[in-house]
Protein backbone atom coordinates (compact mmCIF):
# COMPACT_ATOMS: atom_id res chain seq x y z
CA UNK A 1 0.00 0.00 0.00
CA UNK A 2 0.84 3.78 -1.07
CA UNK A 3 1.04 5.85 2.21
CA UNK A 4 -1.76 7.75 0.54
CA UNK A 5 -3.85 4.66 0.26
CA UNK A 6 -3.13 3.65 4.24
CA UNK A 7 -4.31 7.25 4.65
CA UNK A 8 -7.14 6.22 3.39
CA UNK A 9 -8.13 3.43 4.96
CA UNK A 10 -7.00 4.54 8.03
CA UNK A 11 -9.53 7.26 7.98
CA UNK A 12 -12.74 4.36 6.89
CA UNK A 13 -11.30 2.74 10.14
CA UNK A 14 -11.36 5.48 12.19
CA UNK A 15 -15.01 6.38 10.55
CA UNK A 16 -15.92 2.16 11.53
CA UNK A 17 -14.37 2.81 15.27
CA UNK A 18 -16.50 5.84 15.95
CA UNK A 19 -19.65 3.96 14.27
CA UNK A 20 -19.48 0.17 16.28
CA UNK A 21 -20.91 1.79 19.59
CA UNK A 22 -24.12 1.43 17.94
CA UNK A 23 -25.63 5.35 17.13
CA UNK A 24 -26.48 6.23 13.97
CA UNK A 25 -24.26 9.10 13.39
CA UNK A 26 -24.42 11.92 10.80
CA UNK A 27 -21.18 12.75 8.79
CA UNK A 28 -20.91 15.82 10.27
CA UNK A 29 -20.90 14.20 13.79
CA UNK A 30 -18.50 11.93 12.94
CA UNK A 31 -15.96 14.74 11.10
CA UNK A 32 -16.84 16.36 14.78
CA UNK A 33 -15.92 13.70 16.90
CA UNK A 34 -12.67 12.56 14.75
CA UNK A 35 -11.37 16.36 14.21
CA UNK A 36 -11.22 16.09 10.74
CA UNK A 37 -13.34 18.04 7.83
CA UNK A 38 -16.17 17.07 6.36
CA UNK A 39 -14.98 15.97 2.90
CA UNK A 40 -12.36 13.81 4.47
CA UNK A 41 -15.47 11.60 6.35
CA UNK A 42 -17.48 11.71 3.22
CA UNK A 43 -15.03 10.05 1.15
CA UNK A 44 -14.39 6.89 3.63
CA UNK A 45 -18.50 6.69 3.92
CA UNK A 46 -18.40 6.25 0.79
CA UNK A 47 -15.71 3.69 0.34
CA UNK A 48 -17.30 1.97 3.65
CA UNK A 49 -21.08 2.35 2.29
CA UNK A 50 -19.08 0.62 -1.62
CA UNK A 51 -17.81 -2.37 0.73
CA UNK A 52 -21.39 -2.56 2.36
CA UNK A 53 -20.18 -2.35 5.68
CA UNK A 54 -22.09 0.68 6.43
CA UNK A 55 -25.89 1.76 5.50
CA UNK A 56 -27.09 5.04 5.02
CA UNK A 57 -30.61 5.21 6.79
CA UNK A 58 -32.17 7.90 4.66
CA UNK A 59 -33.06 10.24 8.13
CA UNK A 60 -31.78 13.12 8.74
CA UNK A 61 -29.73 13.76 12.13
CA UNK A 62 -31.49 17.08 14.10
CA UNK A 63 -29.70 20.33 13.03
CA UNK A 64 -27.50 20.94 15.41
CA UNK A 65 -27.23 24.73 13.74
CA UNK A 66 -27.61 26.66 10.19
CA UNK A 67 -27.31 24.16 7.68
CA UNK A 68 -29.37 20.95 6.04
CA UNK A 69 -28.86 18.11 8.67
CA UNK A 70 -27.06 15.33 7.24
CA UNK A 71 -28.36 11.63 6.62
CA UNK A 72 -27.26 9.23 9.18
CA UNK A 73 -25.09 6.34 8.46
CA UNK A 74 -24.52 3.22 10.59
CA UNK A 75 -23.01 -0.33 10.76
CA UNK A 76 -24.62 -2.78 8.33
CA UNK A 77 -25.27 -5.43 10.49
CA UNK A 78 -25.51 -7.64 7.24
CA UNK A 79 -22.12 -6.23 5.58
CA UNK A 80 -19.71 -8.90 7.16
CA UNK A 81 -20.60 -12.15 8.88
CA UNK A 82 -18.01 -14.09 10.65
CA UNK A 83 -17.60 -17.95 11.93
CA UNK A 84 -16.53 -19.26 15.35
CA UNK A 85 -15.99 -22.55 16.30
CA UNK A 86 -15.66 -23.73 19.45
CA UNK A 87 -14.16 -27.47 20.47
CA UNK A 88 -14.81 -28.96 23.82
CA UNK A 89 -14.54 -32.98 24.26
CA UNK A 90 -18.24 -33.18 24.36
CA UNK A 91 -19.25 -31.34 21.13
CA UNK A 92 -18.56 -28.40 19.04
CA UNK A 93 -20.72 -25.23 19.15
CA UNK A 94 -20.55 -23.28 15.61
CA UNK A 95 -22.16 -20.04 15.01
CA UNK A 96 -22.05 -17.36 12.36
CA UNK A 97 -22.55 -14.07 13.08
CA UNK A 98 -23.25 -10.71 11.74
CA UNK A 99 -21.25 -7.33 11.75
CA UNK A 100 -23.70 -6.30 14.70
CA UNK A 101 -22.51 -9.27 16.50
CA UNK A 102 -26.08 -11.05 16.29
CA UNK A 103 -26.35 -14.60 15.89
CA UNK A 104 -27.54 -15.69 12.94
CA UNK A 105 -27.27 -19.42 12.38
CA UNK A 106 -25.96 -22.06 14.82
CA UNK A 107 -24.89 -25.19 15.49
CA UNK A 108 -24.15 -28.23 18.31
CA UNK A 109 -22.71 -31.57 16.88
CA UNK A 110 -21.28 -34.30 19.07
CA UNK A 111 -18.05 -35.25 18.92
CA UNK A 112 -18.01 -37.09 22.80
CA UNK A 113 -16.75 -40.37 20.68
CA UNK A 114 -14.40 -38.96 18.47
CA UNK A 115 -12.95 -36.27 20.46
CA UNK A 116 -9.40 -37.30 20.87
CA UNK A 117 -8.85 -38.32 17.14
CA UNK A 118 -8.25 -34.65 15.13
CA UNK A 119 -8.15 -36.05 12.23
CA UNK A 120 -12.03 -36.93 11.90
CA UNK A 121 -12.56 -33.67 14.11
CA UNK A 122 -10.88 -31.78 11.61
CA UNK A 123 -13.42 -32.99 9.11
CA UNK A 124 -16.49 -31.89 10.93
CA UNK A 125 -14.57 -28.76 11.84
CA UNK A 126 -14.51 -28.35 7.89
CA UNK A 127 -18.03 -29.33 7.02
CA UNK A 128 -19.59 -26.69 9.66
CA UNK A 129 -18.83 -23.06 8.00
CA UNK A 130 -20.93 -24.71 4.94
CA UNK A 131 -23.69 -25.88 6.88
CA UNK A 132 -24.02 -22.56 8.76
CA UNK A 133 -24.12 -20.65 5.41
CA UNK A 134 -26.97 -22.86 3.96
CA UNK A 135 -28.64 -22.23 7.15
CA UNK A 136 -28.34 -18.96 7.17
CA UNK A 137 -28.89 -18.36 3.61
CA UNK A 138 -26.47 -15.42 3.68
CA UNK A 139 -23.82 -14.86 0.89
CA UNK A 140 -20.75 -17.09 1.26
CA UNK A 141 -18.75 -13.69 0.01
CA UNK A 142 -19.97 -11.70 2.65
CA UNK A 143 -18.29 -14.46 5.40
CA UNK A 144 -14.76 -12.74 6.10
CA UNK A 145 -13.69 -16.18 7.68
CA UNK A 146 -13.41 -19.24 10.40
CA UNK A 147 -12.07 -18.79 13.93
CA UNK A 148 -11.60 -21.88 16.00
CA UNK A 149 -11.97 -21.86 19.90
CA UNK A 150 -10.09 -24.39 21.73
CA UNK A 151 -9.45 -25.27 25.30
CA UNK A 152 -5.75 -25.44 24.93
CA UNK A 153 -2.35 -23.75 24.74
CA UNK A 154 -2.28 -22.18 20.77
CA UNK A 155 0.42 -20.84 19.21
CA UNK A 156 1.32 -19.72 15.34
CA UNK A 157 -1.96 -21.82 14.33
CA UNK A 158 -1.19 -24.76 16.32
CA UNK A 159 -2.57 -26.47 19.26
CA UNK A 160 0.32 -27.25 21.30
CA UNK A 161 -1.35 -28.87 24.45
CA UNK A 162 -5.35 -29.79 24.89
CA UNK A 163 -5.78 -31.92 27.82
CA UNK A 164 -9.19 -32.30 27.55
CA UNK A 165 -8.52 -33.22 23.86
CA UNK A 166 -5.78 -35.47 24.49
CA UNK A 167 -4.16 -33.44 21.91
CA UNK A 168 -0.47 -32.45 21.04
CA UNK A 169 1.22 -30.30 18.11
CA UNK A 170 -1.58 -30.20 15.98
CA UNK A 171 -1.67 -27.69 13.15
CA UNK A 172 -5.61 -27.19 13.17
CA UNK A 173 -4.96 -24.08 10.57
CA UNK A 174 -3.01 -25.78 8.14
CA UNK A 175 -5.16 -28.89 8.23
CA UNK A 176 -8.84 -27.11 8.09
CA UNK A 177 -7.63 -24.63 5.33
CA UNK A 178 -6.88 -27.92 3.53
CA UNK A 179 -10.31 -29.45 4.18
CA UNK A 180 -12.45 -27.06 4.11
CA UNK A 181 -14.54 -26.44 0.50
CA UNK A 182 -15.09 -23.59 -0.66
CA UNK A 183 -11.81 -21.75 0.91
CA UNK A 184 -12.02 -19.60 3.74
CA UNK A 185 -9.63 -17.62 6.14
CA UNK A 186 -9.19 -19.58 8.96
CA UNK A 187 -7.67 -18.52 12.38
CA UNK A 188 -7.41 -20.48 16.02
CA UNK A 189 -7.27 -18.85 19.63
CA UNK A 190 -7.65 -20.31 22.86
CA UNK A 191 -11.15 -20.08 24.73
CA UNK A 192 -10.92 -17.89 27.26
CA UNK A 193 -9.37 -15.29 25.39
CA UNK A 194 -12.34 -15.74 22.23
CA UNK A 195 -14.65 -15.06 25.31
CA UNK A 196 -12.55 -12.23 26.31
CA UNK A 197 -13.27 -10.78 22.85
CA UNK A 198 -16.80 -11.39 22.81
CA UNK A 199 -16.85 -9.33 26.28
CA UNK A 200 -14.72 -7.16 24.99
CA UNK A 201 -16.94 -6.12 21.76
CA UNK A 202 -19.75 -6.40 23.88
CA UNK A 203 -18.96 -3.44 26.61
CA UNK A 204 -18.89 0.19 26.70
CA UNK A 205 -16.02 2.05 26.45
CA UNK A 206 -14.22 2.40 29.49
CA UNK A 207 -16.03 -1.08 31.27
CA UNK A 208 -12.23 -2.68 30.77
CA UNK A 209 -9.89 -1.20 32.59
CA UNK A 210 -8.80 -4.12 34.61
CA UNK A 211 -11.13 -7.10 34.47
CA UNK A 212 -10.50 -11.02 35.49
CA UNK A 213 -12.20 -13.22 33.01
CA UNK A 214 -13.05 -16.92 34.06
CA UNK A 215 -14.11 -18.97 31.64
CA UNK A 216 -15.88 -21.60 33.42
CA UNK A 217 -16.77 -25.21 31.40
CA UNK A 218 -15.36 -28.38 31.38
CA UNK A 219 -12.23 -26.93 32.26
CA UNK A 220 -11.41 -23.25 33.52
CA UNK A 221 -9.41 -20.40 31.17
CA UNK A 222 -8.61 -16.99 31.97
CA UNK A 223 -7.73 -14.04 30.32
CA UNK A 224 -6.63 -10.60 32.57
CA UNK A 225 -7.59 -8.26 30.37
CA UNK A 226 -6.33 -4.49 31.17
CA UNK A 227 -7.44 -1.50 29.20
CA UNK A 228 -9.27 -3.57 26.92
CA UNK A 229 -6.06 -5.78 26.25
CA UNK A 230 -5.52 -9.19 27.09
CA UNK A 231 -2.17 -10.03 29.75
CA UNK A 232 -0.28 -12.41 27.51
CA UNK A 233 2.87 -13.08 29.20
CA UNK A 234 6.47 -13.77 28.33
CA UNK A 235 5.45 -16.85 26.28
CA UNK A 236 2.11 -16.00 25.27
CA UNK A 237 0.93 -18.77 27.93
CA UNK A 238 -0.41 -16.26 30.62
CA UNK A 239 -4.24 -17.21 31.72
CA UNK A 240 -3.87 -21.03 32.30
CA UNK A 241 -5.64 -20.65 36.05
CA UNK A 242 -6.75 -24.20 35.73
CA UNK A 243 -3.84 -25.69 36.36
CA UNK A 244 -3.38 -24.04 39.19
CA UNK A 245 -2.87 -26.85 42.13
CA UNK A 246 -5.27 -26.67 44.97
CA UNK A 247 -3.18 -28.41 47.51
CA UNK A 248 0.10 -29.05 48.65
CA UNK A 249 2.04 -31.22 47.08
CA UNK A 250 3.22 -30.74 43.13
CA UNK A 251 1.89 -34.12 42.46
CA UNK A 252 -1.92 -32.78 43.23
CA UNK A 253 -1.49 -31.64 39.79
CA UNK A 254 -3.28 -34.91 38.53
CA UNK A 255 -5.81 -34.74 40.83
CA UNK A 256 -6.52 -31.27 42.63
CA UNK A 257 -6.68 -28.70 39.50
CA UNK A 258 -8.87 -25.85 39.69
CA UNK A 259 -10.25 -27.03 36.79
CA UNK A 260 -10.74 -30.32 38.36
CA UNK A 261 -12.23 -29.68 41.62
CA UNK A 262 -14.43 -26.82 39.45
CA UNK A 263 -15.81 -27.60 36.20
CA UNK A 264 -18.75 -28.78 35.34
CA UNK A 265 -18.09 -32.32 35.34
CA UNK A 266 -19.67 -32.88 39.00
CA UNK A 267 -23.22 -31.42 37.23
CA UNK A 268 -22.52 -33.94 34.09
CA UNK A 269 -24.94 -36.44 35.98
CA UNK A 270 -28.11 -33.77 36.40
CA UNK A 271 -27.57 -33.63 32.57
CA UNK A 272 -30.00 -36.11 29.96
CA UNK A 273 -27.87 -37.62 27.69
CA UNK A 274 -29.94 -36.72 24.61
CA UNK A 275 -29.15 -32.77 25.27
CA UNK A 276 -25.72 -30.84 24.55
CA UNK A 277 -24.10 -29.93 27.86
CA UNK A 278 -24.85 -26.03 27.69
CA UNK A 279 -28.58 -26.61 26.75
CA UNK A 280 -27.98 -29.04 30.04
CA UNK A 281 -26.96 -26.83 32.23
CA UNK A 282 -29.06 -23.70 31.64
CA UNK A 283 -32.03 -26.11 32.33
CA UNK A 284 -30.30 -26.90 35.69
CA UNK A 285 -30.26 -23.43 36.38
CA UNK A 286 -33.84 -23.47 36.95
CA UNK A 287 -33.81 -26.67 38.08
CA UNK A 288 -35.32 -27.26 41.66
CA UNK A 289 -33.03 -28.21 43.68
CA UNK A 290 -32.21 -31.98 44.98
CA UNK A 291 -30.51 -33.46 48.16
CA UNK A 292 -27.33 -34.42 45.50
CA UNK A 293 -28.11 -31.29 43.52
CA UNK A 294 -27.24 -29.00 46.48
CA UNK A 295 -24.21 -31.18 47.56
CA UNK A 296 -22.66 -30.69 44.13
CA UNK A 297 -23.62 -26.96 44.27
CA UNK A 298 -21.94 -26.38 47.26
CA UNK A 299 -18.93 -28.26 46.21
CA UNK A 300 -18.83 -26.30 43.63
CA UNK A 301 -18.72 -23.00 45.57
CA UNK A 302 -15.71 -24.31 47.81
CA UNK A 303 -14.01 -25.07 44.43
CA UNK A 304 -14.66 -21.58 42.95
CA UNK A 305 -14.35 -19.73 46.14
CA UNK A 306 -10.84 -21.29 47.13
CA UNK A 307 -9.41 -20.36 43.31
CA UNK A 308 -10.99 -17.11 43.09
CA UNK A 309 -9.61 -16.44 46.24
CA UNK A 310 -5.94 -17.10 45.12
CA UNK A 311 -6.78 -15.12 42.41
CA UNK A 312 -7.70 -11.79 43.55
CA UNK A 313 -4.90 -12.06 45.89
CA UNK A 314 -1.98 -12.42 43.38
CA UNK A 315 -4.14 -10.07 40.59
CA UNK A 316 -6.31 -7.83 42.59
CA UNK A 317 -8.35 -7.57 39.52
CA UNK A 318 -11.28 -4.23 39.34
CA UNK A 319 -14.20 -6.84 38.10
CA UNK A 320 -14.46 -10.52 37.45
CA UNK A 321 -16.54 -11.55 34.78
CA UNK A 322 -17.90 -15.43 34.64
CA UNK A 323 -18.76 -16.76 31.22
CA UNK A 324 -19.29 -20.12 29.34
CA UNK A 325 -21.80 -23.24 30.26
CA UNK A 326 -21.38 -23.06 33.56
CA UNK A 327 -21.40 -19.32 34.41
CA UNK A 328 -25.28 -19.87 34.47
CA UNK A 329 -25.24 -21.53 37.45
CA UNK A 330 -23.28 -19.39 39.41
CA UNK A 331 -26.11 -17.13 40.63
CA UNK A 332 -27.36 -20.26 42.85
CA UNK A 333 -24.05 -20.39 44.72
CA UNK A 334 -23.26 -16.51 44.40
CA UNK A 335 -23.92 -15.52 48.32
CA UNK A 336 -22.10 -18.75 48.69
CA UNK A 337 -19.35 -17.28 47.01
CA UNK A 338 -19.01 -13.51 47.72
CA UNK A 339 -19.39 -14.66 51.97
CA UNK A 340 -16.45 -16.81 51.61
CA UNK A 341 -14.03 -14.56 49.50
CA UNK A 342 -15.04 -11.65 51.88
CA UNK A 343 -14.37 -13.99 55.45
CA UNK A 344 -11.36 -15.21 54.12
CA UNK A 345 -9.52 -12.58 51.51
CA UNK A 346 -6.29 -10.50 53.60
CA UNK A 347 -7.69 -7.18 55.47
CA UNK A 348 -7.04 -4.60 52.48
CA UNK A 349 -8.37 -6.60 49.93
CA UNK A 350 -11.94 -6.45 48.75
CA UNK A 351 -14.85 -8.66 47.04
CA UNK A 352 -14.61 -7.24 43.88
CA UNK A 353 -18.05 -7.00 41.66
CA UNK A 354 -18.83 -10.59 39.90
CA UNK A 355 -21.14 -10.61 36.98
CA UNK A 356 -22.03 -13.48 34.65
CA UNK A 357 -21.13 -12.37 30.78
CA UNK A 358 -24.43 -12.51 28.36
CA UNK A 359 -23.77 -15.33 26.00
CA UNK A 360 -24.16 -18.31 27.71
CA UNK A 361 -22.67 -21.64 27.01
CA UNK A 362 -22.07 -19.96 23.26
CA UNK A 363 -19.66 -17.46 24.54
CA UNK A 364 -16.39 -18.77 23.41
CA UNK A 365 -17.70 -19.29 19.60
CA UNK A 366 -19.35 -15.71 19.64
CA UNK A 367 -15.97 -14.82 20.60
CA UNK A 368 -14.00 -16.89 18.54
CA UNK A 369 -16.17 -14.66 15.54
CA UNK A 370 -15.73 -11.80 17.12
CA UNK A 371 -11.78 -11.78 16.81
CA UNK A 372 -12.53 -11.99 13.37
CA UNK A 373 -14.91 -8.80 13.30
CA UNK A 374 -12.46 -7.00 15.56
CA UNK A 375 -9.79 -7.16 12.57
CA UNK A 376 -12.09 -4.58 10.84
CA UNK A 377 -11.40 -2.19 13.44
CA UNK A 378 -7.69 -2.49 13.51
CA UNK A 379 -5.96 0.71 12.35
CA UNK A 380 -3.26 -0.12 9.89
CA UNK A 381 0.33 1.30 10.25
CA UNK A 382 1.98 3.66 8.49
CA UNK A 383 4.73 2.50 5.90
CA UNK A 384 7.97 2.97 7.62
CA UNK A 385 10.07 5.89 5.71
């Protein structure tokens, strides 16, 4: 690219940026808000309304002084649509999504026998993004591409460790760009940090600051995120709370996990067979409660307690967020929860707010899109002189 043409798509970006919080905006409001003139924001409109990822709504915006008031433009929800895929050992959950971050077409398929082969996982993995198009009915050239959630260590396209796979150096990207028919972009990213993203595109500007993210299923992921940002680490490895050994003795490590002691597999027998886990467990949340019931639900709040109170001593996070299948039941044990944290957690310290993210056991494949839909909003850098 020219530096003239990163100029100019720097400036549709910018235009995109100010437009994803939702308002219709008029040109004028947006030249206001980016401090640039008019012309400038009418030319990337234009390029953004000739790539469809913005509609003009044919109102006018209220004068704001002399002057015709300007037609409002916003996002096109159906300009872009975007797949995530998310892979436990029990299933995978695909969805496709819009530009408005709607789902439009989902998916649960079984993979509970299969799960630890990738090679015949690969092949659903491939026949999915099809399926959700004809489903959908949308245009396969609107779909900017595939994003695969895994609960797992990923790096350069690989899954380096899945436990609850059983699998090892697998090179998902190489294998379902291979597969799949027809061809589209595929990426992969770990779970908690595609849930991270769907939290991320989901709240208001400023709501990020500092904010623990558990991902809570059949195993437990974390992403830190500050200032919108996820905490990598040195290695790229930072967020792998599950493994974090609830006892005191290194060898607990097989047997006293966080993940262990507090994923969902203690609810697994409340669950009919015949139902995917999430579907499962929301209907446990309303679920009245059983002798067992309540002894697994307050196992489960030791469990969470005793991590989250580790936690917010070494990270002293501002907010902790809960998402994935289990998240939903976490209101029944909440009081649980919050008394234990604030008996136990050092004098200084404090119970920070918890809330349970929106999306439900589909959070990590809404996110898995939405790292896709967040590439449209990535300003591109200037040519180097």
């Amino acid at each position: 690219m020219t530096t003239n043409s990163v100029l100019r798509h720097m400036n549709a970006v910018r235009c995109l940026r100010v437009l994803r919080r939702g308002t219709a905006l008029s040109r004028a409001d947006i030249a206001r808000e980016l401090n640039v003139t008019r012309a400038t924001v009418g030319n990337s409109i234009k390029q953004l309304l000739a790539e469809k990822l913005v509609i003009d709504l044919n109102e006018s915006a209220e004068a704001s002084g002399a002057g015709r008031p300007g037609a409002l433009v916003a996002l096109n929800p159906g300009g872009a649509y975007f797949i995530g895929l998310d892979i436990s050992s029990a299933e995978i959950n695909a969805v496709l999504i819009d530009f408005s971050m709607r789902v439009v077409a989902k998916r649960i398929v079984s993979i509970a026998d299969r799960h630890h082969d990738p090679e015949r996982v690969i092949d659903l993995l491939a026949s999915l993004p099809g399926e959700l198009i004809e489903i959908s009915k949308v245009r396969a050239s609107r779909v900017r591409g595939v994003c695969i959630s895994v609960p797992g260590i990923v790096r350069d396209g690989r899954i380096i460790s899945a436990p609850w796979l059983d699998w090892q150096d697998v090179d998902v990207v190489a294998a379902l760009s291979e597969a799949m028919q027809p061809s589209l972009k595929v990426h992969i990213c770990n779970d908690a940090v595609a849930l991270a993203s769907a939290v991320a595109a989901d709240a208001a500007e400023g709501d990020l600051s500092d904010v623990l993210l558990l991902l809570l299923a059949q195993g437990i992921g974390s992403a830190h995120l500050r200032q919108g940002r996820v905490v990598e680490g040195a290695h790229g490895l930072g967020g792998e709370v599950g493994h974090m050994v609830m006892g005191s003795q290194p060898g607990m490590a097989a047997t006293h996990t966080f993940e262990i002691l507090a994923g969902y597999q203690k609810f697994l027998p409340f669950i009919d067979q015949d139902i995917p886990i999430p579907e499962g467990l929301a209907k446990l949340a309303g679920h009245e409660s059983s002798p067992a019931f309540e002894e697994a639900l307050a196992e489960w709040a030791l469990a969470l307690a005793t991590g989250l109170l580790n936690l917010i001593h070494i990270l002293d996070p501002k907010t902790i967020v809960l998402g994935g299948p289990l998240a939903v039941l976490y209101p029944k044990v909440s009081a649980r929860v919050e008394h234990l944290l604030a008996s136990n957690l050092v004098h200084g310290f404090h119970v920070p707010p918890i809330a349970v993210a929106r999306f439900g056991g589909d959070g990590a494949a809404i996110g898995a899109a939405a790292l896709l839909r967040e590439s449209l909003f990535d300003l591109p850098e200037l040519p180097s002189v």
